[in-house]
PDB file of N, CA and C in Angstrom:
ATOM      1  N   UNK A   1       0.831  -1.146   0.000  1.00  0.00           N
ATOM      2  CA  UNK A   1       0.000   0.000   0.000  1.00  0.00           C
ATOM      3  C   UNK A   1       0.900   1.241   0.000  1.00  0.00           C
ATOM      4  N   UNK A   2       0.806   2.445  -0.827  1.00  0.00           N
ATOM      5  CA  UNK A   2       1.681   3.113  -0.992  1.00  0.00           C
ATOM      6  C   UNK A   2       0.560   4.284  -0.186  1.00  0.00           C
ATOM      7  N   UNK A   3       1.077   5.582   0.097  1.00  0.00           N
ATOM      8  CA  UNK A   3       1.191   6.605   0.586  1.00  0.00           C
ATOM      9  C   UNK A   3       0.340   7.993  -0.251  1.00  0.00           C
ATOM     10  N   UNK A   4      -0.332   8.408  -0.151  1.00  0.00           N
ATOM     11  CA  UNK A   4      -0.160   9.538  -1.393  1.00  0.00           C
ATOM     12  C   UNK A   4       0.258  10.915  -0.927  1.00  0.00           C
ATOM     13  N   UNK A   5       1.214  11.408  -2.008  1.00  0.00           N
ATOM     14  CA  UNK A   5       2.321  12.294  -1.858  1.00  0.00           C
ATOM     15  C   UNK A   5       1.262  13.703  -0.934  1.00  0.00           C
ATOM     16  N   UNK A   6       2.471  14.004  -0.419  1.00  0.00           N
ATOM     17  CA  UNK A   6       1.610  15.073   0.375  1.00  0.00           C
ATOM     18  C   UNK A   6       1.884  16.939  -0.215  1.00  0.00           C
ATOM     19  N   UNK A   7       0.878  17.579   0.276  1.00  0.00           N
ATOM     20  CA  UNK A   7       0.777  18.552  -0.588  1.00  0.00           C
ATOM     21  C   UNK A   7       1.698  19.469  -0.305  1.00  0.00           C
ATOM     22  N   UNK A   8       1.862  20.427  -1.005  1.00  0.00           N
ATOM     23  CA  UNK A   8       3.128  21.498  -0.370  1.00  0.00           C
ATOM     24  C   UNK A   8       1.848  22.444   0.897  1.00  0.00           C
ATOM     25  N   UNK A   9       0.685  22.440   0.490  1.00  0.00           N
ATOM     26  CA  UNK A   9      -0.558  23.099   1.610  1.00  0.00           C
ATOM     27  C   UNK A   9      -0.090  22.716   3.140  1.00  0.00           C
ATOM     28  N   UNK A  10       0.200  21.178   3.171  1.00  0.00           N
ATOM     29  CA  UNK A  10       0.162  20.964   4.627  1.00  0.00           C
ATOM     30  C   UNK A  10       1.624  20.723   4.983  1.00  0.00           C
ATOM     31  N   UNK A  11       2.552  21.153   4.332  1.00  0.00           N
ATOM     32  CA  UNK A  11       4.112  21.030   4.581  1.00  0.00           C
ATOM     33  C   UNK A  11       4.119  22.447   5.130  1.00  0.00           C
ATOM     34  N   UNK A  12       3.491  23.486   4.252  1.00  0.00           N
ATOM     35  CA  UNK A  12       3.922  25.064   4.598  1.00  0.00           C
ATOM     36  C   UNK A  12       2.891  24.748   6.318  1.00  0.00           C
ATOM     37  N   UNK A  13       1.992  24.373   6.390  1.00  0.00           N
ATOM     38  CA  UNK A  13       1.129  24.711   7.467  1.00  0.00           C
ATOM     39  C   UNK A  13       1.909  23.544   8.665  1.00  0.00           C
ATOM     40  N   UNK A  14       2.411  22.611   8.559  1.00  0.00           N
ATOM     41  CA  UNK A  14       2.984  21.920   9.307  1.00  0.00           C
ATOM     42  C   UNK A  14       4.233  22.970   9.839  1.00  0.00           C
ATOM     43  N   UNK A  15       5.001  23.742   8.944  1.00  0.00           N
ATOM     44  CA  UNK A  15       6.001  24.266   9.572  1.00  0.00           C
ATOM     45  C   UNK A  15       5.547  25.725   9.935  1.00  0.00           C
ATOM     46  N   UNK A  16       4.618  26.241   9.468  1.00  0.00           N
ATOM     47  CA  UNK A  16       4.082  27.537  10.583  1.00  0.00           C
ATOM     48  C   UNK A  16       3.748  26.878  12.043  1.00  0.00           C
ATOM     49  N   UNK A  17       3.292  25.963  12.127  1.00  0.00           N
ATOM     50  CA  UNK A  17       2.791  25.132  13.340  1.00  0.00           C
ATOM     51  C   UNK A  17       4.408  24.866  14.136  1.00  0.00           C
ATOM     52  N   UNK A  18       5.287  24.612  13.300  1.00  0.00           N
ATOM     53  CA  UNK A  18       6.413  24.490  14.019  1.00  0.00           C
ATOM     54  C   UNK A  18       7.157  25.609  14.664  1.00  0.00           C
ATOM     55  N   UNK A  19       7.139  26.974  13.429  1.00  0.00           N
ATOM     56  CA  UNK A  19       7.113  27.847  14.265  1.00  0.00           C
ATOM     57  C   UNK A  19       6.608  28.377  15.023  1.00  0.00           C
ATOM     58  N   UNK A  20       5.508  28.247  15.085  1.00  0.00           N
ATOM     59  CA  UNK A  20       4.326  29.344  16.321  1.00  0.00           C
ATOM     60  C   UNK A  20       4.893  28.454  17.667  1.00  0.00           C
ATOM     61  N   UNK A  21       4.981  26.613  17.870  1.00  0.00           N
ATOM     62  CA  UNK A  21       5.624  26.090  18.646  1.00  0.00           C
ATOM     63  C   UNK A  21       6.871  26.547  19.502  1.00  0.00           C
ATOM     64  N   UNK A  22       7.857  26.795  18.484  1.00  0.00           N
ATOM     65  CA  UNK A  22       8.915  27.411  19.055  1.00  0.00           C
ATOM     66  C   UNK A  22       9.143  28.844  19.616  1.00  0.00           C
ATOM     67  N   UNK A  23       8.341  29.679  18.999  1.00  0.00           N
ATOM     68  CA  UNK A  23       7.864  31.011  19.410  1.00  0.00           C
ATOM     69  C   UNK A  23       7.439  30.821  21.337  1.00  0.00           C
ATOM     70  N   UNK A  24       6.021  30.320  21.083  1.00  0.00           N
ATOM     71  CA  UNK A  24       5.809  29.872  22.234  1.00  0.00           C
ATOM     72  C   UNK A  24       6.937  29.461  23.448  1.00  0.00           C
ATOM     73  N   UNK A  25       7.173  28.152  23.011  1.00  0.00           N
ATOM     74  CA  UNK A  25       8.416  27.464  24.348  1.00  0.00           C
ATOM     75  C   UNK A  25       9.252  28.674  24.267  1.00  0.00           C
ATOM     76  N   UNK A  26      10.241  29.409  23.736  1.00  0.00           N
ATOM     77  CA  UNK A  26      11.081  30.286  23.673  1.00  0.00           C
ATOM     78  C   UNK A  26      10.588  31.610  24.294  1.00  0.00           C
ATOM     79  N   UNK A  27       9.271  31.862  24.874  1.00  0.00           N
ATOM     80  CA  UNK A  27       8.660  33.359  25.299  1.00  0.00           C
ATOM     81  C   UNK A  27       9.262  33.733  26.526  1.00  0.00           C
ATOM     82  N   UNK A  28       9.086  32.467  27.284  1.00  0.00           N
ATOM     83  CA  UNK A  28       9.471  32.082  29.011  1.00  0.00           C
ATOM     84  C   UNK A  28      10.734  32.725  29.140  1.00  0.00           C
ATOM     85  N   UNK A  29      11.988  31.729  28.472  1.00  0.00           N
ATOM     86  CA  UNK A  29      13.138  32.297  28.584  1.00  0.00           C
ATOM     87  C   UNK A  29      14.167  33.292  28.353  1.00  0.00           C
ATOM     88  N   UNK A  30      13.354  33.530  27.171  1.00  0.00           N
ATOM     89  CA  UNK A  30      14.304  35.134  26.413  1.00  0.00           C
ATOM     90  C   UNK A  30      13.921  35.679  27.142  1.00  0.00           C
ATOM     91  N   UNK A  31      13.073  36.360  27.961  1.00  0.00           N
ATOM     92  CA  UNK A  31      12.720  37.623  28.976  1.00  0.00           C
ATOM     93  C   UNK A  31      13.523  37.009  29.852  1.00  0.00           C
ATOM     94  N   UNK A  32      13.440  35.992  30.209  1.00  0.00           N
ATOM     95  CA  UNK A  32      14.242  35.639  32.028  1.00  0.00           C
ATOM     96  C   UNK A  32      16.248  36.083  31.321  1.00  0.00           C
ATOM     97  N   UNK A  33      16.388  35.502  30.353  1.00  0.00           N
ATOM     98  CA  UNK A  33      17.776  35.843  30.193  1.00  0.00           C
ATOM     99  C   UNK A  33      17.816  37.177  30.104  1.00  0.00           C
ATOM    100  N   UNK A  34      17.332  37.951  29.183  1.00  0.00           N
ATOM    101  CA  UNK A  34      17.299  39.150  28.857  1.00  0.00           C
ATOM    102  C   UNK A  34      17.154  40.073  30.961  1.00  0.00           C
ATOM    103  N   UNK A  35      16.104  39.709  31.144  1.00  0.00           N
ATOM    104  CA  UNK A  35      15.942  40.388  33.006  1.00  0.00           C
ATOM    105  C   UNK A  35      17.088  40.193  33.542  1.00  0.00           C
ATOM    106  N   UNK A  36      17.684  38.803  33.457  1.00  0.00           N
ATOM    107  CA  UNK A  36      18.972  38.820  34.165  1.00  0.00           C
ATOM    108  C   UNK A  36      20.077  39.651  33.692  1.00  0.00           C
ATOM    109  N   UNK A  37      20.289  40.000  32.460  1.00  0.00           N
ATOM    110  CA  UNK A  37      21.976  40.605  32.072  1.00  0.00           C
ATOM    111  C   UNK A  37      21.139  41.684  32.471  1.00  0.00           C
ATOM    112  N   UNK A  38      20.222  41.910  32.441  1.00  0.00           N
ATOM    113  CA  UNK A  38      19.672  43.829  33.104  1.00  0.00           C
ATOM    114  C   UNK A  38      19.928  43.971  34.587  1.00  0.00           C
ATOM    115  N   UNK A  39      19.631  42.312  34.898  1.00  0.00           N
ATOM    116  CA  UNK A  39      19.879  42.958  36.377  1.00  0.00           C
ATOM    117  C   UNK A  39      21.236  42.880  37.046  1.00  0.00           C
ATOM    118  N   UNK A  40      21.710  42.340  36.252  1.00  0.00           N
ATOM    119  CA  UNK A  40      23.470  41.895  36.739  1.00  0.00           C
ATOM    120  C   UNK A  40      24.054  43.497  35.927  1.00  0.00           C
ATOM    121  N   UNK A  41      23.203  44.286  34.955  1.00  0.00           N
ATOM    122  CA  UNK A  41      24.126  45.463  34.585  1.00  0.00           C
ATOM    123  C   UNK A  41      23.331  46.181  35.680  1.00  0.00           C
ATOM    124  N   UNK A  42      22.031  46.440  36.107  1.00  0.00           N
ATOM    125  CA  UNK A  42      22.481  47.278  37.225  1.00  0.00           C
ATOM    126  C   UNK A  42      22.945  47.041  38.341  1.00  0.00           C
ATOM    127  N   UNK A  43      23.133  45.791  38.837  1.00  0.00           N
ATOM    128  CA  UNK A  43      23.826  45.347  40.424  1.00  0.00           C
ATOM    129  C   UNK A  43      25.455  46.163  40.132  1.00  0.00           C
ATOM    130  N   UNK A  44      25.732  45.749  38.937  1.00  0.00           N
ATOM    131  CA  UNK A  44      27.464  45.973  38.419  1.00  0.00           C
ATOM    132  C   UNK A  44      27.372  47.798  38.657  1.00  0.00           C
ATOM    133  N   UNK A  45      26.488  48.412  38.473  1.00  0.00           N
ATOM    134  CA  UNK A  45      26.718  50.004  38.524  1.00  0.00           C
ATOM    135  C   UNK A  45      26.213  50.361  39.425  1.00  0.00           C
ATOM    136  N   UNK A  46      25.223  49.580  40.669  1.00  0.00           N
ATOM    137  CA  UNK A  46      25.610  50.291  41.489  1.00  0.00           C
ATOM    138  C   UNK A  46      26.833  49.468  42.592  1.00  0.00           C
ATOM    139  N   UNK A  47      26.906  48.707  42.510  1.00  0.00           N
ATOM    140  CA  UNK A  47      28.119  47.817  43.347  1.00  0.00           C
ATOM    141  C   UNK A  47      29.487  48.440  42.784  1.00  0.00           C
ATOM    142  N   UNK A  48      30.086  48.996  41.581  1.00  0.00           N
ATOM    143  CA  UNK A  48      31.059  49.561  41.549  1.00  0.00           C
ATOM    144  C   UNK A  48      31.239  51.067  42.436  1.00  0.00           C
ATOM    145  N   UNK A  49      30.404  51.864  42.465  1.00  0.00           N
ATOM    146  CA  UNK A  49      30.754  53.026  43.482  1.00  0.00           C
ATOM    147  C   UNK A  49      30.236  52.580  44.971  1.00  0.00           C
ATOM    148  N   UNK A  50      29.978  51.328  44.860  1.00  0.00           N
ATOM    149  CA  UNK A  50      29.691  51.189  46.506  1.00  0.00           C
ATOM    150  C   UNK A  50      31.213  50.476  47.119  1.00  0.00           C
ATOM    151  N   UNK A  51      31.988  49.849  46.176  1.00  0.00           N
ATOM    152  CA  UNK A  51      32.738  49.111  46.173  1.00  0.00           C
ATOM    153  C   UNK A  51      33.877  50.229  46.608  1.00  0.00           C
ATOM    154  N   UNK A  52      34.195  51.456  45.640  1.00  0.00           N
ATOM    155  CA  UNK A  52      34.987  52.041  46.485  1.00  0.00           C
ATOM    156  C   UNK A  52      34.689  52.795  47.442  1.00  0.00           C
ATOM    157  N   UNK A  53      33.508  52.850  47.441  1.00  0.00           N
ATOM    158  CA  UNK A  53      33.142  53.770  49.212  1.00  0.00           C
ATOM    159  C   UNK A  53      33.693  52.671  50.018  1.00  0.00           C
ATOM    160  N   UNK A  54      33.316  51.603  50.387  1.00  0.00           N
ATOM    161  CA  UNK A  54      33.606  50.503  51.067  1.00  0.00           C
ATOM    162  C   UNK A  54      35.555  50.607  51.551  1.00  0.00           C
ATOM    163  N   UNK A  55      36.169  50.366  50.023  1.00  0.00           N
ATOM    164  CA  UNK A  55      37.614  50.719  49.948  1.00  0.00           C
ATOM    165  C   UNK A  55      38.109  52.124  50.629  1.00  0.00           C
ATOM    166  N   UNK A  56      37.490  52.868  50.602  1.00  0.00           N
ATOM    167  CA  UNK A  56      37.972  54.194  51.201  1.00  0.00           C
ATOM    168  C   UNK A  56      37.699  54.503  52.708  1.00  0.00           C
ATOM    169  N   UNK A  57      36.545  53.737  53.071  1.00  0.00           N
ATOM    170  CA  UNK A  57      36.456  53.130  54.839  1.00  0.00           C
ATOM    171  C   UNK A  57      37.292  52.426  54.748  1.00  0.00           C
ATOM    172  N   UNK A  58      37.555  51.444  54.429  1.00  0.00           N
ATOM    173  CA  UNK A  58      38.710  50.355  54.919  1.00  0.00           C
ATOM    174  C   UNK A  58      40.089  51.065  55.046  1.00  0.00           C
ATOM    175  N   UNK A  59      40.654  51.978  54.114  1.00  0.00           N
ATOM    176  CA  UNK A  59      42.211  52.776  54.536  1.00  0.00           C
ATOM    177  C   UNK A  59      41.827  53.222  55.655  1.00  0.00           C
ATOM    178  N   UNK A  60      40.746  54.366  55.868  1.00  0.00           N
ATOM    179  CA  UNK A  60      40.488  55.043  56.722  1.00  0.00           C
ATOM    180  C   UNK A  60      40.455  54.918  57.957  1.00  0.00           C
ATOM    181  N   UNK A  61      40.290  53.473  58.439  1.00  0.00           N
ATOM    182  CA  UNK A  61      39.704  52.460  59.304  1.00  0.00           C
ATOM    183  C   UNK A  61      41.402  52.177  59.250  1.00  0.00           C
ATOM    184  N   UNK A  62      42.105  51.654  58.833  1.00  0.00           N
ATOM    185  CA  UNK A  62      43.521  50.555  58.542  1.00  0.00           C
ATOM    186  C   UNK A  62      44.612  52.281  58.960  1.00  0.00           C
ATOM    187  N   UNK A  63      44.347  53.514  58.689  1.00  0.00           N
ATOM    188  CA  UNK A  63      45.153  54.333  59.063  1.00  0.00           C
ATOM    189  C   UNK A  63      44.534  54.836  60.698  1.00  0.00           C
ATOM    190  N   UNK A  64      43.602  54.942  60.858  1.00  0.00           N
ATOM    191  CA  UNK A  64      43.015  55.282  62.681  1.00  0.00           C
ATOM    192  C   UNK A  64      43.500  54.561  63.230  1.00  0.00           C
ATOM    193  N   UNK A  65      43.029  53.428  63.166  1.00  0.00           N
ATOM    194  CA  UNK A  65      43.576  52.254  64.130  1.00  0.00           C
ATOM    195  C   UNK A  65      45.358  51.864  64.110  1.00  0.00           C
ATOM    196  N   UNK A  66      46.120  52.296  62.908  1.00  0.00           N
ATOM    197  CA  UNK A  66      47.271  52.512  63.062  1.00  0.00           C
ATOM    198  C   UNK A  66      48.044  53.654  63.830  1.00  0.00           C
ATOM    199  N   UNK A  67      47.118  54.799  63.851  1.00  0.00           N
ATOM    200  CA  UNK A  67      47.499  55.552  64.723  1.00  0.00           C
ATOM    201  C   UNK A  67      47.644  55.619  66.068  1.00  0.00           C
ATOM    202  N   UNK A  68      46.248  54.865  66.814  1.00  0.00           N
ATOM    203  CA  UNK A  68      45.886  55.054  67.877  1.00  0.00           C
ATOM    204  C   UNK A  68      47.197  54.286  68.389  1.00  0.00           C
ATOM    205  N   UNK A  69      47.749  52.999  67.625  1.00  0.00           N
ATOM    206  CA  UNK A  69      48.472  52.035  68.183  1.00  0.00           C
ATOM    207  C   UNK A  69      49.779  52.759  68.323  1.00  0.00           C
ATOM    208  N   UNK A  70      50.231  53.379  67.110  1.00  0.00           N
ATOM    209  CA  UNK A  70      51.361  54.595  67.694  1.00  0.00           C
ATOM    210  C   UNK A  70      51.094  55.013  68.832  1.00  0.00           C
ATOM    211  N   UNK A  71      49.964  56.323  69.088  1.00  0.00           N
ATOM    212  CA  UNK A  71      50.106  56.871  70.027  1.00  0.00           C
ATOM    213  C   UNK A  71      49.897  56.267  71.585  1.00  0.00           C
ATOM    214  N   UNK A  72      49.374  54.939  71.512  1.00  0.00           N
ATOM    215  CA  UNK A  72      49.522  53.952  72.416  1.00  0.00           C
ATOM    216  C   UNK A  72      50.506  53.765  73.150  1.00  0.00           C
ATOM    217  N   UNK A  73      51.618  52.860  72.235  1.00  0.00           N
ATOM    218  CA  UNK A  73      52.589  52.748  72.526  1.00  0.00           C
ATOM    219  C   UNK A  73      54.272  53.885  72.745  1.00  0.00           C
ATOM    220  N   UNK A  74      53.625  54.857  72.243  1.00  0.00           N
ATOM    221  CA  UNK A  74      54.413  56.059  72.517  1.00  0.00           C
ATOM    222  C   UNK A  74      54.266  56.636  74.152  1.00  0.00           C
ATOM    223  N   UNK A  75      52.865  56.343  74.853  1.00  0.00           N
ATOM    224  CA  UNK A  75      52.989  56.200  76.016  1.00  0.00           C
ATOM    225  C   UNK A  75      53.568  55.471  77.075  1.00  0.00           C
ATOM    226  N   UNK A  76      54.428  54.293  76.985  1.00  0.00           N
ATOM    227  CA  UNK A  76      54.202  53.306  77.427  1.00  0.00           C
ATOM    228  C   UNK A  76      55.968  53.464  77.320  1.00  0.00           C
ATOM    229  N   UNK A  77      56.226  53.245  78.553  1.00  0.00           N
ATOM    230  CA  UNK A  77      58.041  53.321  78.913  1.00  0.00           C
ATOM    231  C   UNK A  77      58.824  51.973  78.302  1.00  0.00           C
ATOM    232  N   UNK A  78      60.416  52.537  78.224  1.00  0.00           N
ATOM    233  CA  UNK A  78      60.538  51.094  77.733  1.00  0.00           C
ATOM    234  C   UNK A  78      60.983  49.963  78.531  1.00  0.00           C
ATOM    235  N   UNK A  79      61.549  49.335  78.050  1.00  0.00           N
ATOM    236  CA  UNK A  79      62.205  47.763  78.035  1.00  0.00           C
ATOM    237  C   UNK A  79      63.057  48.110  79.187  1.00  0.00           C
ATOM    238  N   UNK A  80      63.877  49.188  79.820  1.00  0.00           N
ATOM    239  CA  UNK A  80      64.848  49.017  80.560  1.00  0.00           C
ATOM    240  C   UNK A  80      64.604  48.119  81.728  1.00  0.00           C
ATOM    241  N   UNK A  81      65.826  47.935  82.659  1.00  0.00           N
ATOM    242  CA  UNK A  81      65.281  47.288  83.446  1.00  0.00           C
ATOM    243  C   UNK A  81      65.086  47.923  85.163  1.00  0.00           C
ATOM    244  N   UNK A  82      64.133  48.058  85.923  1.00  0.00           N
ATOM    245  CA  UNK A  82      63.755  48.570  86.597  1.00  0.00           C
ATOM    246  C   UNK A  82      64.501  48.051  88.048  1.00  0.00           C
ATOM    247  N   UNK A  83      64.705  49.305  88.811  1.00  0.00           N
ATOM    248  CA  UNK A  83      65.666  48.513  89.787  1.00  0.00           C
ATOM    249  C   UNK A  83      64.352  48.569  91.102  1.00  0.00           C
ATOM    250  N   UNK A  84      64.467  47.675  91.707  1.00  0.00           N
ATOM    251  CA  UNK A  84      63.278  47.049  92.986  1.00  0.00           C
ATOM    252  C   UNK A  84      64.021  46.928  94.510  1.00  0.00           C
ATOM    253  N   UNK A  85      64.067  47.842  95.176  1.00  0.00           N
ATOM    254  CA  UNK A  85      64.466  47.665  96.729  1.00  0.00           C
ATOM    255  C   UNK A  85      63.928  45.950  97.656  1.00  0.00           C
ATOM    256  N   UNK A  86      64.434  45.887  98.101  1.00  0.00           N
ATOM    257  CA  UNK A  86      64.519  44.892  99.200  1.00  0.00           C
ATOM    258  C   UNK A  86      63.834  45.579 100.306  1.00  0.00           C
ATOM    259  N   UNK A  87      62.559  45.099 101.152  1.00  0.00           N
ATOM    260  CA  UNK A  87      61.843  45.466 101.849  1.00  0.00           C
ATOM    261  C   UNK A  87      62.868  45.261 103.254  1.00  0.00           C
ATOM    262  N   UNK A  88      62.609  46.123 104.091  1.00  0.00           N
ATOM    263  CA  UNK A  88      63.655  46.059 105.305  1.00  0.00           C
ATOM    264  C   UNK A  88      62.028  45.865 106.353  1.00  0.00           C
ATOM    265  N   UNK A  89      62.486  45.121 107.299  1.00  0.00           N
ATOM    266  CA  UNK A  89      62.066  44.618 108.721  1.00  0.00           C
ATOM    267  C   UNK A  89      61.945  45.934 109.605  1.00  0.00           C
ATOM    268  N   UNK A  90      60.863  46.000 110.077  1.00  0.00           N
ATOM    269  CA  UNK A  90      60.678  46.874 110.808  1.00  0.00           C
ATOM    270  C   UNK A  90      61.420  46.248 112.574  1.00  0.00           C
ATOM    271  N   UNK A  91      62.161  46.871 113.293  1.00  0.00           N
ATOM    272  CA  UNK A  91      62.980  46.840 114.177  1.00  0.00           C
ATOM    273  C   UNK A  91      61.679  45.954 115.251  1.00  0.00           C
ATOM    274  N   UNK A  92      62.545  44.788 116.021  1.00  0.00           N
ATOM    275  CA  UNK A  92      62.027  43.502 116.943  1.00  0.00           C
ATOM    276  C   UNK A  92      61.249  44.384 117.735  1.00  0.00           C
ATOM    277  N   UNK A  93      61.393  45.538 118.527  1.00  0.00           N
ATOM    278  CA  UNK A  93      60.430  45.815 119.486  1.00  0.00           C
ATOM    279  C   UNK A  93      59.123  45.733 119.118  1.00  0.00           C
ATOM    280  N   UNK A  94      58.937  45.863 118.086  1.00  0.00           N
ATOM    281  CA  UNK A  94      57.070  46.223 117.511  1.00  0.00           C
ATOM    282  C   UNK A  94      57.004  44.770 117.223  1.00  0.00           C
ATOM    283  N   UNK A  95      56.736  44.566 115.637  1.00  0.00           N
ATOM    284  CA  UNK A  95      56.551  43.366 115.761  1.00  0.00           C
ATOM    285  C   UNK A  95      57.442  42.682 115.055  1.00  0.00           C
ATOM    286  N   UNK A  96      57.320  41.818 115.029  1.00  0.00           N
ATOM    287  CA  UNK A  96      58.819  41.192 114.664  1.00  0.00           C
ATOM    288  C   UNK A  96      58.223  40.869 112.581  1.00  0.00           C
ATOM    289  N   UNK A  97      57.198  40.197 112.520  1.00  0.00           N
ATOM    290  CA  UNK A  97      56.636  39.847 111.428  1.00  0.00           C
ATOM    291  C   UNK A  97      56.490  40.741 110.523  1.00  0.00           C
ATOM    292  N   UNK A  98      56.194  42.143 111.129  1.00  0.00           N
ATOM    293  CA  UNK A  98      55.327  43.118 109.948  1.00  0.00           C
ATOM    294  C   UNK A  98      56.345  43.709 108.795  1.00  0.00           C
ATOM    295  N   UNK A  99      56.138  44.476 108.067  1.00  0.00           N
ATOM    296  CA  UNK A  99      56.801  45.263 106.948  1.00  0.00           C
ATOM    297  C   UNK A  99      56.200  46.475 107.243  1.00  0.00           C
ATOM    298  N   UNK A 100      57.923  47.772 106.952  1.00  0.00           N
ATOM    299  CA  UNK A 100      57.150  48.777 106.986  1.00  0.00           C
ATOM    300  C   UNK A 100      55.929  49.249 105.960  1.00  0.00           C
ATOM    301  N   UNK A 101      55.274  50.407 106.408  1.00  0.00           N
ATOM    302  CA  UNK A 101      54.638  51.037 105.344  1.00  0.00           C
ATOM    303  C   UNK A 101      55.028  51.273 104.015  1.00  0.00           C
TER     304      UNK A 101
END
């Protein structure tokens, strides 16, 4: 049993059908890709001037706190070595145990 040839009518209408198909499935995603590079170009413009505000606290922050530690330690005597008396006994009549004042 053979087939009979088919018309060019339902070849052209078979492939409008194919396109309107693909039109369709394809609606969803071109907007979602398209939303995303929009939203990744504005995250990117405003995250670049937030990025160096951020950077310009951080020196700011990295030079204070370097200072304070200077002027910290600019208070603070040095390394020598400190000479310490020997406590003397207050004389047997009083009490024999105590230390002076």
């Amino acid at each position: 049993m053979t087939t009979p040839p088919s018309s060019d009518k339902s070849v052209l209408s078979m492939g409008l059908f194919a396109v309107a198909a693909c039109a369709v499935c394809c609606a969803g995603p071109l907007p979602a890709v398209l939303g995303g590079i929009g939203a990744a170009s504005v995250i990117g413009a405003i995250w670049l001037p937030a990025l160096a505000v951020v950077a310009v606290a951080a020196v700011v922050a990295a030079l204070w706190v370097h200072r304070r530690r200077q002027q910290a330690s600019a208070c603070r005597s040095g390394h020598s070595p400190v000479d310490v008396d020997m406590p003397t006994r207050i004389p047997s009549d009083r009490d024999p145990g105590r230390l002076p004042p």
